[in-house]
Protein backbone atom coordinates (compact mmCIF):
# COMPACT_ATOMS: atom_id res chain seq x y z
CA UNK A 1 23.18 -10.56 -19.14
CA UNK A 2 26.52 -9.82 -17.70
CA UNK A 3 27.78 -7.99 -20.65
CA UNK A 4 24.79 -5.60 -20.49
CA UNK A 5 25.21 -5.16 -16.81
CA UNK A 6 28.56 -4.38 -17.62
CA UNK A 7 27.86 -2.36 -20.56
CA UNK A 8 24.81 -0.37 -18.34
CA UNK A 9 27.63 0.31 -15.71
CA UNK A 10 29.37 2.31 -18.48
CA UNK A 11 26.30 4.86 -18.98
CA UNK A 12 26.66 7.76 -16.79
CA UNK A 13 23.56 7.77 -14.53
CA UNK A 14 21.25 10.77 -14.02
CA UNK A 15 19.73 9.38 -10.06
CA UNK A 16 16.03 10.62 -10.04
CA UNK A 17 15.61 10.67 -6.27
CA UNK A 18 17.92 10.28 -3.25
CA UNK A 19 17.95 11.36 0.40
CA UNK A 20 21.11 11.06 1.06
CA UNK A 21 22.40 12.92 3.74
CA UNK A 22 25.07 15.91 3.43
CA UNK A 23 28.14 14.99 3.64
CA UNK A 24 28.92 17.22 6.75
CA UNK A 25 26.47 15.54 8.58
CA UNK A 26 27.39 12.00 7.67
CA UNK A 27 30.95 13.02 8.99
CA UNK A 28 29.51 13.30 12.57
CA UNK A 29 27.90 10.30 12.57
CA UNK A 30 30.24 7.08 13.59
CA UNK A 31 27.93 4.69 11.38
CA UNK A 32 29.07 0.64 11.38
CA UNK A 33 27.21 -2.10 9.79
CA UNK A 34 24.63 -2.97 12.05
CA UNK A 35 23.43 1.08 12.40
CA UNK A 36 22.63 0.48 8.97
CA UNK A 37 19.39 -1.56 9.64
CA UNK A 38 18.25 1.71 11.51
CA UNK A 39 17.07 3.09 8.25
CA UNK A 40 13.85 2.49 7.56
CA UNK A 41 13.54 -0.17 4.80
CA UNK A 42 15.91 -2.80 6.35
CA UNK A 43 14.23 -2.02 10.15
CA UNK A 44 10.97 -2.72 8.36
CA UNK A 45 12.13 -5.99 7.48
CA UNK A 46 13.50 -6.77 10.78
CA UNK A 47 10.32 -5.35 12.46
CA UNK A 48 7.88 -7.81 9.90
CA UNK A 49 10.21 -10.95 10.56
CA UNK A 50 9.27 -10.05 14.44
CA UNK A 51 12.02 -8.68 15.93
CA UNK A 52 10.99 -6.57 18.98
CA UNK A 53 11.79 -2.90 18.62
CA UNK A 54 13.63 -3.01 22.18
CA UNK A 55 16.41 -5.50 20.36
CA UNK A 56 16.21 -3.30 16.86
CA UNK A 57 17.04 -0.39 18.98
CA UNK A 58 19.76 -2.15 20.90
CA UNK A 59 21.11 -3.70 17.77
CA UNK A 60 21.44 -0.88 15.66
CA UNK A 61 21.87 1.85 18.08
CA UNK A 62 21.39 5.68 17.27
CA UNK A 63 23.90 6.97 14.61
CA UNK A 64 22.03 5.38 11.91
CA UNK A 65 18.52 7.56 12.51
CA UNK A 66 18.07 10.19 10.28
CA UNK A 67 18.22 12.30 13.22
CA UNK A 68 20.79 12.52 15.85
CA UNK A 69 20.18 12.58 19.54
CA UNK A 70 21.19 15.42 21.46
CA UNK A 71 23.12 13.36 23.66
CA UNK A 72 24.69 9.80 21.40
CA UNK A 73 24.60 7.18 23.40
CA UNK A 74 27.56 4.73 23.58
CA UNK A 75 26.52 1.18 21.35
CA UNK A 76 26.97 -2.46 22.99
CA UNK A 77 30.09 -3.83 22.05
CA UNK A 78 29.64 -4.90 18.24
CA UNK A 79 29.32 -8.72 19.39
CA UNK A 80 26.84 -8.37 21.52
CA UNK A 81 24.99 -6.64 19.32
CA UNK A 82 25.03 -9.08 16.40
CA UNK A 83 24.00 -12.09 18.87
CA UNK A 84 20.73 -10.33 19.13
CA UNK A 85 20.99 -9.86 15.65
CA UNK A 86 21.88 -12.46 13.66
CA UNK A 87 18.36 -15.02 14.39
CA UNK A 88 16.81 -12.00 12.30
CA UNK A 89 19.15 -11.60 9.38
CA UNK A 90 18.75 -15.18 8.52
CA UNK A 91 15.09 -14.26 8.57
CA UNK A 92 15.77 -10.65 6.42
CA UNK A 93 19.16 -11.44 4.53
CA UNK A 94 17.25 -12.41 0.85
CA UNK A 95 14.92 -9.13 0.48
CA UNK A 96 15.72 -7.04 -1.60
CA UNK A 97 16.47 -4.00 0.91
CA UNK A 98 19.28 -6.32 3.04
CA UNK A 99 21.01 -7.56 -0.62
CA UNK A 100 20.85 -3.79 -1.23
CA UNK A 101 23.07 -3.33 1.67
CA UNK A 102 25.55 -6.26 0.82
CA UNK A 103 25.83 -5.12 -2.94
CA UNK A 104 27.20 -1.98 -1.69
CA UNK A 105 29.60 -3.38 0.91
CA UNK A 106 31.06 -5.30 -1.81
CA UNK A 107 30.99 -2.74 -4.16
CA UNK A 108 32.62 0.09 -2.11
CA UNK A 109 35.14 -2.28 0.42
CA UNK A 110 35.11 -6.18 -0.96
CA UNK A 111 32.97 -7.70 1.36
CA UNK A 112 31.00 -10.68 -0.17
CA UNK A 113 28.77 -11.61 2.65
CA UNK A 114 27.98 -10.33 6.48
CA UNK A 115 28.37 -12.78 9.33
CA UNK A 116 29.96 -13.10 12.49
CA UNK A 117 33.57 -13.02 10.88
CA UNK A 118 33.03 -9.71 8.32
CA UNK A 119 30.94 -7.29 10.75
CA UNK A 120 33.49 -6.08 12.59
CA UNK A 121 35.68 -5.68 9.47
CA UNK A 122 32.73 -4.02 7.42
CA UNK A 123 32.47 -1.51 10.55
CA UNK A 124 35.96 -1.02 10.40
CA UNK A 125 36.04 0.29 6.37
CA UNK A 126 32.45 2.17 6.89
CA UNK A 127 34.58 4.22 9.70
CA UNK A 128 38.05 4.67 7.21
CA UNK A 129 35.25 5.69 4.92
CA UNK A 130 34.61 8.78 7.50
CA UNK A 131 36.57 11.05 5.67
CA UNK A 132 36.18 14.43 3.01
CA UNK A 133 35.68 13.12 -0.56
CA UNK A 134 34.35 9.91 -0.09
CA UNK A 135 30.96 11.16 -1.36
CA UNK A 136 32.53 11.50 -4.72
CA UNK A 137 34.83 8.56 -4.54
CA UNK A 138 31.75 6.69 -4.33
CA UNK A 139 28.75 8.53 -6.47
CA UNK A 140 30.82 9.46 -9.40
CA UNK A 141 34.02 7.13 -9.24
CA UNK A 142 32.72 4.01 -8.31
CA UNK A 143 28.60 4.14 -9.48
CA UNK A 144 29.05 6.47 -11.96
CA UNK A 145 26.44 8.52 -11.36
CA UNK A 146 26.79 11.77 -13.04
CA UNK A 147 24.38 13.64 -10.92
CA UNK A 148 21.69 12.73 -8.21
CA UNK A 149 18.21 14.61 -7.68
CA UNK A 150 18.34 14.94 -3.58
CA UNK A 151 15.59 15.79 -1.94
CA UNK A 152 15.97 19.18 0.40
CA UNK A 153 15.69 18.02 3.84
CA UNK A 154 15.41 20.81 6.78
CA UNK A 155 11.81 21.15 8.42
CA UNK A 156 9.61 21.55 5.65
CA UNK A 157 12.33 20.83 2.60
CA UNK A 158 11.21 24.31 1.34
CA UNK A 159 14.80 25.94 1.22
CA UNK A 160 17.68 25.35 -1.70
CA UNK A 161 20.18 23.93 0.05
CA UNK A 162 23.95 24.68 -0.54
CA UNK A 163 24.20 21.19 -2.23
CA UNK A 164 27.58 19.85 -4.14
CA UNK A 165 26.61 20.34 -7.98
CA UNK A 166 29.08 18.18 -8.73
CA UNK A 167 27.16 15.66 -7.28
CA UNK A 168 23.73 16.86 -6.50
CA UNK A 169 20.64 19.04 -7.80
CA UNK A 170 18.07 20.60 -5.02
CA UNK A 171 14.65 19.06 -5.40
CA UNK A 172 12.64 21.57 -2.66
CA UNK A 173 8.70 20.57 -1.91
CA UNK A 174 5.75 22.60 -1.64
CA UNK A 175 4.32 20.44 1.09
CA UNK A 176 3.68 22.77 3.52
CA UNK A 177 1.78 24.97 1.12
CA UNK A 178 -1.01 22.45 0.43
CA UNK A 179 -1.03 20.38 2.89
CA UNK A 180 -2.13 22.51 6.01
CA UNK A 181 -3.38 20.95 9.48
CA UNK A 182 -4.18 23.66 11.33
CA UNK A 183 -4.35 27.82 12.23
CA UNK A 184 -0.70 27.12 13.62
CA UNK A 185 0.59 25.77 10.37
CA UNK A 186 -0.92 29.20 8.40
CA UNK A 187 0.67 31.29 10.95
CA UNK A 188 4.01 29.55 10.22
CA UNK A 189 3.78 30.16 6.59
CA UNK A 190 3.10 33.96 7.45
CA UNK A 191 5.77 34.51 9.59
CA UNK A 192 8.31 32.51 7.57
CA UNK A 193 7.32 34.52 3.94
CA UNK A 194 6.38 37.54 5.73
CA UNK A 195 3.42 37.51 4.41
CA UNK A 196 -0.13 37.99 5.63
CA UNK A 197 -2.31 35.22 3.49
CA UNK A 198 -5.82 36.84 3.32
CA UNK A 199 -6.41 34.29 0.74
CA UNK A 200 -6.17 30.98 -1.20
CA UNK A 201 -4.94 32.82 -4.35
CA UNK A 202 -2.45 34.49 -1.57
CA UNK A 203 -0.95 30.54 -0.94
CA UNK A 204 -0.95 30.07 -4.52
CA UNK A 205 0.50 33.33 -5.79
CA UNK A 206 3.23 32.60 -3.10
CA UNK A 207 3.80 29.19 -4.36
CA UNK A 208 4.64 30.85 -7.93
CA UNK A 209 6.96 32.89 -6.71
CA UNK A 210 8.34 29.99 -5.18
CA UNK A 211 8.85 27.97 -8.05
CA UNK A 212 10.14 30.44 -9.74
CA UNK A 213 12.96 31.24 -7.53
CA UNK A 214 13.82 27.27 -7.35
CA UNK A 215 13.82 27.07 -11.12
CA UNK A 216 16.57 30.25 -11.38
CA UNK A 217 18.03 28.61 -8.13
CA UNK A 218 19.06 25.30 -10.18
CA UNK A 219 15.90 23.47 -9.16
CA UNK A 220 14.70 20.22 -11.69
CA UNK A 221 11.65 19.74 -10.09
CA UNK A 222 9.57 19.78 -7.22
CA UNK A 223 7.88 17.27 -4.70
CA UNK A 224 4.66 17.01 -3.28
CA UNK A 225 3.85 14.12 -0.61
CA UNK A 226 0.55 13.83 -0.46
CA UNK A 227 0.37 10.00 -0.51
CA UNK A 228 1.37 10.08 2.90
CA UNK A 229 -1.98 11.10 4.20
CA UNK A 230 -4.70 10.32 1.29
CA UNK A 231 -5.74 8.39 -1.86
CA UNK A 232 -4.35 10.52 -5.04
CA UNK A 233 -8.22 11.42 -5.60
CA UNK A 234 -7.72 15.07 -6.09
CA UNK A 235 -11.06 16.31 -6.80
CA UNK A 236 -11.84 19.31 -9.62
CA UNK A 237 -11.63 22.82 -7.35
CA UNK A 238 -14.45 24.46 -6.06
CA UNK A 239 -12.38 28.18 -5.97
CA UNK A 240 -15.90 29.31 -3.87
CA UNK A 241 -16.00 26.56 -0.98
CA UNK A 242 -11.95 27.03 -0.52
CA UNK A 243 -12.70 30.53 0.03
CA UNK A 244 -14.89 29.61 3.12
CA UNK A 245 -12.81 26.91 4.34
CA UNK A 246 -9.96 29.50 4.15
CA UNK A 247 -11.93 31.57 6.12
CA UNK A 248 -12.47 29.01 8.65
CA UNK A 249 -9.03 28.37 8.85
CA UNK A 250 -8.03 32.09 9.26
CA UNK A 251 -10.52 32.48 12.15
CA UNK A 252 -9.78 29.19 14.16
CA UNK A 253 -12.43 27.03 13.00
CA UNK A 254 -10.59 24.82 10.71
CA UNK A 255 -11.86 21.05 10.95
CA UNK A 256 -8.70 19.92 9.87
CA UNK A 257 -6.63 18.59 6.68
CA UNK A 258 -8.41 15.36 7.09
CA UNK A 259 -11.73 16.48 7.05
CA UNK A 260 -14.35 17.30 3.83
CA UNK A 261 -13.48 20.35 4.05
CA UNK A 262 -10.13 19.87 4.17
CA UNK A 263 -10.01 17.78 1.43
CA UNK A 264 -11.67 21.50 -0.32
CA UNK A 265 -9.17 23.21 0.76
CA UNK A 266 -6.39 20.91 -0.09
CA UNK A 267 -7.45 20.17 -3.78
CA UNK A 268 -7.60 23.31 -4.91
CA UNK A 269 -4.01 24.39 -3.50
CA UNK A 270 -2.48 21.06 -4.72
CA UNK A 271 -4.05 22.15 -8.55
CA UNK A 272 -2.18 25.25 -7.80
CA UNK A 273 1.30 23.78 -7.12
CA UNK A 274 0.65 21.87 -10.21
CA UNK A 275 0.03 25.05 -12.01
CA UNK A 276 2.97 27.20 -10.40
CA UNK A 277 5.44 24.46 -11.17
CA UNK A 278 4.48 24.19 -14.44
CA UNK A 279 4.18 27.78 -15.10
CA UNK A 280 7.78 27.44 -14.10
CA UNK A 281 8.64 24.90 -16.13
CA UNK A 282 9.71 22.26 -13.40
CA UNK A 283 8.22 18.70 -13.17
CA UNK A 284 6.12 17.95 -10.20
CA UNK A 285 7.13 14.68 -8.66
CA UNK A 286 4.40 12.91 -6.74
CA UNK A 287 5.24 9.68 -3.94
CA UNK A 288 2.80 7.52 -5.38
CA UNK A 289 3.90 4.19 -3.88
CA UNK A 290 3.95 1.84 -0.36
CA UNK A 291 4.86 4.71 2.40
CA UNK A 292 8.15 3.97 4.41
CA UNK A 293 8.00 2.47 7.86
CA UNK A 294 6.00 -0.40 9.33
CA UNK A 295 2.05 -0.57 8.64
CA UNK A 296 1.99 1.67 5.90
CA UNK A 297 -1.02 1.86 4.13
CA UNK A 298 -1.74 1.27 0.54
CA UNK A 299 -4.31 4.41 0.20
CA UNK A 300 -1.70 6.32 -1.30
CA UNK A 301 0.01 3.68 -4.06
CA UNK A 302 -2.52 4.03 -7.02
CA UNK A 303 -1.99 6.32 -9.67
CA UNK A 304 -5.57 5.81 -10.89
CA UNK A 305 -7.21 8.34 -8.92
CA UNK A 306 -5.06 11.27 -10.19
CA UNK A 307 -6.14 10.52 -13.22
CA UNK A 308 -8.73 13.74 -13.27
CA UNK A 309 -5.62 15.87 -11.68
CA UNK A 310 -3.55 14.46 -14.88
CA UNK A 311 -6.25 15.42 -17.49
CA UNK A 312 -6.37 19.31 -15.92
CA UNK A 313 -2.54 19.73 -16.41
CA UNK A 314 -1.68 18.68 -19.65
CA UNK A 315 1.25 21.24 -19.93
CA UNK A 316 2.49 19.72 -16.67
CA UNK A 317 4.95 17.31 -16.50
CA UNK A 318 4.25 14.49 -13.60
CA UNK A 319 6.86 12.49 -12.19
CA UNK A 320 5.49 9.51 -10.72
CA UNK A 321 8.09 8.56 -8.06
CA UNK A 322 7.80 4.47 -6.79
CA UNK A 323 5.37 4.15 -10.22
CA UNK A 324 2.96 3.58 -8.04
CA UNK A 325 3.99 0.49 -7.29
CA UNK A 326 2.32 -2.47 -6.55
CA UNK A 327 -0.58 -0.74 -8.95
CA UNK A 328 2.22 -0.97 -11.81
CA UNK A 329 -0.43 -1.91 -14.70
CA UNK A 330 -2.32 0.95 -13.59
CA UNK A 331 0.16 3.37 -13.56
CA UNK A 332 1.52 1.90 -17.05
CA UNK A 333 -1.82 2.80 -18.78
CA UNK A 334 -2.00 6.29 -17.72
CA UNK A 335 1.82 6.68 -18.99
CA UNK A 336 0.66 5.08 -22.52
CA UNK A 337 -2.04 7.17 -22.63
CA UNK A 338 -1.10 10.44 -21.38
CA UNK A 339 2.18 12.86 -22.59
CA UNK A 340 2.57 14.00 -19.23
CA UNK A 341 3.14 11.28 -16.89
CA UNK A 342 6.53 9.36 -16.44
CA UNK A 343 7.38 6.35 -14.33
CA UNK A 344 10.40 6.81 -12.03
CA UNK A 345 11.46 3.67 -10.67
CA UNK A 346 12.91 5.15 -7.75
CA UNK A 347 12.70 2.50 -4.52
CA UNK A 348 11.36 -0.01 -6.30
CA UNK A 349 14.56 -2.39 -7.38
CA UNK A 350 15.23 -3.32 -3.92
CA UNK A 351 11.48 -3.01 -3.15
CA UNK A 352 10.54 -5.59 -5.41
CA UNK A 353 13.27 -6.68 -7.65
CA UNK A 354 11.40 -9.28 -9.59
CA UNK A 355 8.61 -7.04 -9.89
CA UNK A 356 10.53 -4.52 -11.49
CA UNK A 357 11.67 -7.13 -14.15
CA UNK A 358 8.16 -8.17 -14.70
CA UNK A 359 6.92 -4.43 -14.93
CA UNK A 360 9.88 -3.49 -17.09
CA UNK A 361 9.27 -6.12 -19.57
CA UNK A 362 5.41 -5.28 -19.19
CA UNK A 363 6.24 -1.61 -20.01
CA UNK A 364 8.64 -2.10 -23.05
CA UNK A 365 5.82 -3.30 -24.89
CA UNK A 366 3.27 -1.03 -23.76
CA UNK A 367 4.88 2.55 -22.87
CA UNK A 368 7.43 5.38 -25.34
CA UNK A 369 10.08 4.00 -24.04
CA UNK A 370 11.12 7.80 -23.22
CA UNK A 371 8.67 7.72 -20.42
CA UNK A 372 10.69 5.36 -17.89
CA UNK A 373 13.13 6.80 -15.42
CA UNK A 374 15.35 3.71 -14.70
CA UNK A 375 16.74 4.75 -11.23
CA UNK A 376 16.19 6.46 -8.11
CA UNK A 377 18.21 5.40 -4.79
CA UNK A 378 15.55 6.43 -2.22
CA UNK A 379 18.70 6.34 0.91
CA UNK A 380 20.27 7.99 3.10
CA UNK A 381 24.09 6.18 2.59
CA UNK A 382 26.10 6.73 -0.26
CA UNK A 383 27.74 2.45 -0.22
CA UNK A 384 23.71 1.70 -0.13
CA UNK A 385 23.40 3.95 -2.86
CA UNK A 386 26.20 2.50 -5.01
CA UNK A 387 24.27 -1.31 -4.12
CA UNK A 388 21.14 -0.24 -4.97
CA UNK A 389 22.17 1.13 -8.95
CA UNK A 390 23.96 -2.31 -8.98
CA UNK A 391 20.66 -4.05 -8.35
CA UNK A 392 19.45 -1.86 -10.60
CA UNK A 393 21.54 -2.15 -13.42
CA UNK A 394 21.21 -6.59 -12.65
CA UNK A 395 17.15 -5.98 -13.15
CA UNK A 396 17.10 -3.58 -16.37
CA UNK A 397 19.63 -6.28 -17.57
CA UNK A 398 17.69 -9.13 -16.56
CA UNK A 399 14.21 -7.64 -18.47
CA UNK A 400 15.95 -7.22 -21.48
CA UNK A 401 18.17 -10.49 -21.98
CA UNK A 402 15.28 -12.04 -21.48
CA UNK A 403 13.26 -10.67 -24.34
CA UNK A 404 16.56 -11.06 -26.43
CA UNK A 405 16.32 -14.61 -25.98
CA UNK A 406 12.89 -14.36 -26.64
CA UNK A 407 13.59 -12.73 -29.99
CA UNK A 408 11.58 -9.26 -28.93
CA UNK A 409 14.81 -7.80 -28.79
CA UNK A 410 18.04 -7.34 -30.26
CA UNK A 411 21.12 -6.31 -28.42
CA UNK A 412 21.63 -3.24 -30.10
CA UNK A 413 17.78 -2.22 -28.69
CA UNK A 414 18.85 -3.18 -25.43
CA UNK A 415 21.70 -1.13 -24.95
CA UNK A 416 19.98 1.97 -26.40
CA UNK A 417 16.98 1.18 -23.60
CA UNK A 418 19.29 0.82 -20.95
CA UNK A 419 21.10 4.29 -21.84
CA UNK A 420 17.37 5.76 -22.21
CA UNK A 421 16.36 4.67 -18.71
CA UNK A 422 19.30 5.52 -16.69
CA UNK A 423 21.04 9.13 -18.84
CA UNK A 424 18.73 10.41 -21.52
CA UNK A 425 15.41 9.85 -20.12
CA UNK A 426 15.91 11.84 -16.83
CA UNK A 427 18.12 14.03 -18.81
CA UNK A 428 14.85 15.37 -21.07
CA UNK A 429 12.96 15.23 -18.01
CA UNK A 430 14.76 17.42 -15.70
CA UNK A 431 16.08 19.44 -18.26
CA UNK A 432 20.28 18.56 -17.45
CA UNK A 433 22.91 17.70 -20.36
CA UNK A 434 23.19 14.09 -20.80
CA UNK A 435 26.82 14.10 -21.65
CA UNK A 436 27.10 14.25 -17.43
C-alpha cells in the first residue's frame, strides 16, 4: 500500500473543488493552530463532542472565520486557550476532519502529533508560513497538485475572480439566478446586470450570457447549491405557472422560494442553468452531500431525486460534488447508468474515510472507471489542503491493495486507476491538459 501511496503522490493532481482563500487575504489573517478548529468541519466535531460554543469561540478565536471582524480581537494567551481545549481533542482527535489537520502539519512543518508541547511550535511555523509564495510552495511543491478548481467567493460567487492560474481555475455559481427569496433579491439582479427582467426567459437568457462569458473567461464549470435548502427533486417545468409566479414576484406577492410556488419558479430556472451551461459547454456541479455546520439536514444528500433532472439533460455533464454521500449506492447506480453524471469525491476522505474505501471498492466494480473524480479539498487552508490529498491518496491506496490481495486487481490496474481518479479523469471533465 505504501508503494502506491507513494507512487499516487507522483501523479500530478487536477483538485475538483477547494475554497481556499486568496492568498492576499490569508496574509492578513495571523492564523495559529487552535484558529484552525474555527472552520467548520473540525468546530462541528468539537460542537457534537459537546463543547459549548462560548469555549469554541474562546479557544479558537476570530482569525480562523471565513470572515474577518471589523475590529480583531486580541486571542487568550495560547495556553490558556488549549486548557479549555484539550478535554475536547481527546474527544475529536481520531475523525477524520482533526487527522486532516495533523496530516498537513506534518506534511508542510514536521509535526507528528498536537499536544501541549507542539501547539505553540505549530503556531509558530503556521505564522513563518505568513509570507508571498507559500501558496505555491505548498499546492504545487509539496502536494503536487497541478491545478485546483476554487470556488469564486464574493457575495453571490457570480464574478471571475483574478485567481493565480498557476494554481487555480474560477468555478463562478449561478445561485442567485435560481434560487430567488424575494422582490429584493430580483431587484438586485436588475440593478447588478442592468437589466429589467420582465420575464423567466429574461433570467434564463441572462444566465446564457453568463455562462458564456465564464467559459471564454477560463471557467471549467459552474456550481449550483441547491442542496442547501431542498431535496434534489427538481420537478419537469411548467413554462405557464412560472410565468405567473414571476408575475407574483415582480408585483410583491411572491410566497417565497420555499413555497409551491416557489418550488415552480425555481425548477424551471434551475433546468435553465442546466441548459445555459451546457449550451456552453461547462459541467454543472451540484452539492449533493451532508451540508456544512452543525444540524445539517440530510434532505439535500440523495442523488436519487435528480434523477428526472438527469434524464432531461443528457448533453449535460453533472458533477456530483460529495457523491452524494452517505446515499453512495444510490448515487453509484445513476453514474452506471447514465453518461452524464460523475462522482467527485470532494469532502468525503476526511468525511468518512472508511467509507470512501468501501464506496471506492464498491464503485470499481460497478462504475467506467472514467466517471470518478478522486479528489476535492473542500478548505479554506492550503497545510489542510496538502493533509487532506494525503488522506486521500492513503484511501484510493487502501481500496485498491486490497482488491490486489484479493486477486481483483493487478498492480499495473491500480496505478492506471489511481492516475484516472486524481489527473485524467478531471482532466476530460473540465476540459484542462493532463500533462499539468
Amino acid at each position: 500500500m505504501s508503494e502506491l501511496v507513494a507512487t499516487f503522490g507522483r501523479v500530478p493532481t487536477i483538485n475538483g473543488h477547494t475554497h481556499v482563500i486568496s492568498e492576499t487575504d490569508r496574509l492578513a489573517r495571523d492564523l495559529d493552530a487552535l484558529s484552525y478548529f474555527a472552520h467548520p468541519y473540525p468546530a462541528a466535531d468539537l460542537r457534537s463532542a459537546g463543547m459549548p460554543h462560548e469555549d469554541l469561540l474562546f479557544v479558537t478565536g476570530d482569525q480562523g472565520n471565513l470572515t474577518l471582524p471589523d475590529r480583531p480581537e486580541t486571542p487568550a494567551p495560547i495556553e490558556e486557550r488549549w486548557a479549555r481545549f484539550v478535554p475536547w481533542w481527546d474527544r475529536i482527535r481520531f475523525t477524520g476532519f482533526s487527522q486532516c489537520l495533523l496530516e498537513g502539519w506534518r506534511g508542510a512543518y514536521g509535526f507528528d502529533r498536537l499536544d501541549s508541547t507542539t501547539v505553540g511550535p505549530i503556531s509558530d511555523a503556521i505564522r513563518a508560513g505568513r509570507r508571498p509564495g507559500h501558496y505555491a510552495e505548498i499546492l504545487r511543491d509539496r502536494a503536487n497538485i497541478a491545478v485546483s478548481l476554487v470556488q469564486m467567493t464574493g457575495t453571490y460567487g457570480e464574478e471571475v475572480a483574478d485567481v493565480d492560474r498557476n494554481l487555480f481555475l474560477p468555478v463562478p455559481r449561478l445561485n442567485r439566478f435560481t434560487m430567488i427569496r424575494s422582490r429584493d433579491d430580483l431587484a438586485s439582479l436588475e440593478s447588478d446586470y442592468s437589466t429589467d427582467f420582465r420575464s423567466v426567459d429574461d433570467l434564463i437568457d441572462t444566465m446564457h450570457s453568463r455562462c458564456a462569458a465564464w467559459k471564454a473567461a477560463g471557467a471549467p464549470e459552474i456550481k449550483l447549491s441547491q442542496s442547501y435548502h431542498r431535496a434534489m427533486d427538481f420537478g419537469t417545468p411548467d413554462p405557464s405557472r412560472a410565468a405567473v409566479v414571476f408575475r407574483q414576484l415582480r408585483d410583491g406577492q411572491y410566497p417565497g422560494l420555499d413555497t409551491p410556488d416557489g418550488r415552480v419558479l425555481e425548477d424551471v430556472l434551475v433546468h435553465g442553468a442546466v441548459s445555459a451551461a451546457t449550451a456552453s459547454g461547462l459541467p454543472v456541479q451540484f452539492h449533493v452531500g451532508p451540508r456544512a455546520g452543525s444540524y445539517g439536514s440530510l434532505e439535500g444528500t440523495s442523488l436519487a431525486p435528480m434523477a428526472g433532472l438527469i434524464r432531461a439533460h443528457r448533453d449535460a455533464r453533472f458533477d456530483i460534488s460529495h457523491s452524494g454521500f452517505p446515499y453512495l449506492t444510490e448515487a453509484a447506480v445513476l453514474a452506471k447508468t447514465c453518461e452524464n453524471v460523475f462522482l467527485n469525491l470532494s469532502w468525503m476522505h476526511i468525511y468518512s474515510p472508511e467509507g470512501c474505501v468501501r464506496a471506492l471498492r464498491e464503485w470499481i466494480r460497478m462504475v467506467p472507471i472514467n466517471k470518478i473524480i478522486g479528489f476535492g479539498d473542500d478548505l479554506y487552508w492550503v497545510d489542510s489542503i496538502l493533509g487532506h490529498l494525503v488522506m486521500a491518496r492513503q484511501n484510493v491506496a487502501h481500496a485498491l491493495a486490497g482488491m490486489m490481495i484479493e486477486g481483483l486487481l493487478t498492480e499495473s490496474d491500480s496505478v492506471e486507476i489511481g492516475r484516472a481518479l486524481f489527473n485524467s479523469n478531471p482532466a476530460a471533465l473540465y476540459g484542462i491538459s493532463s500533462s499539468n
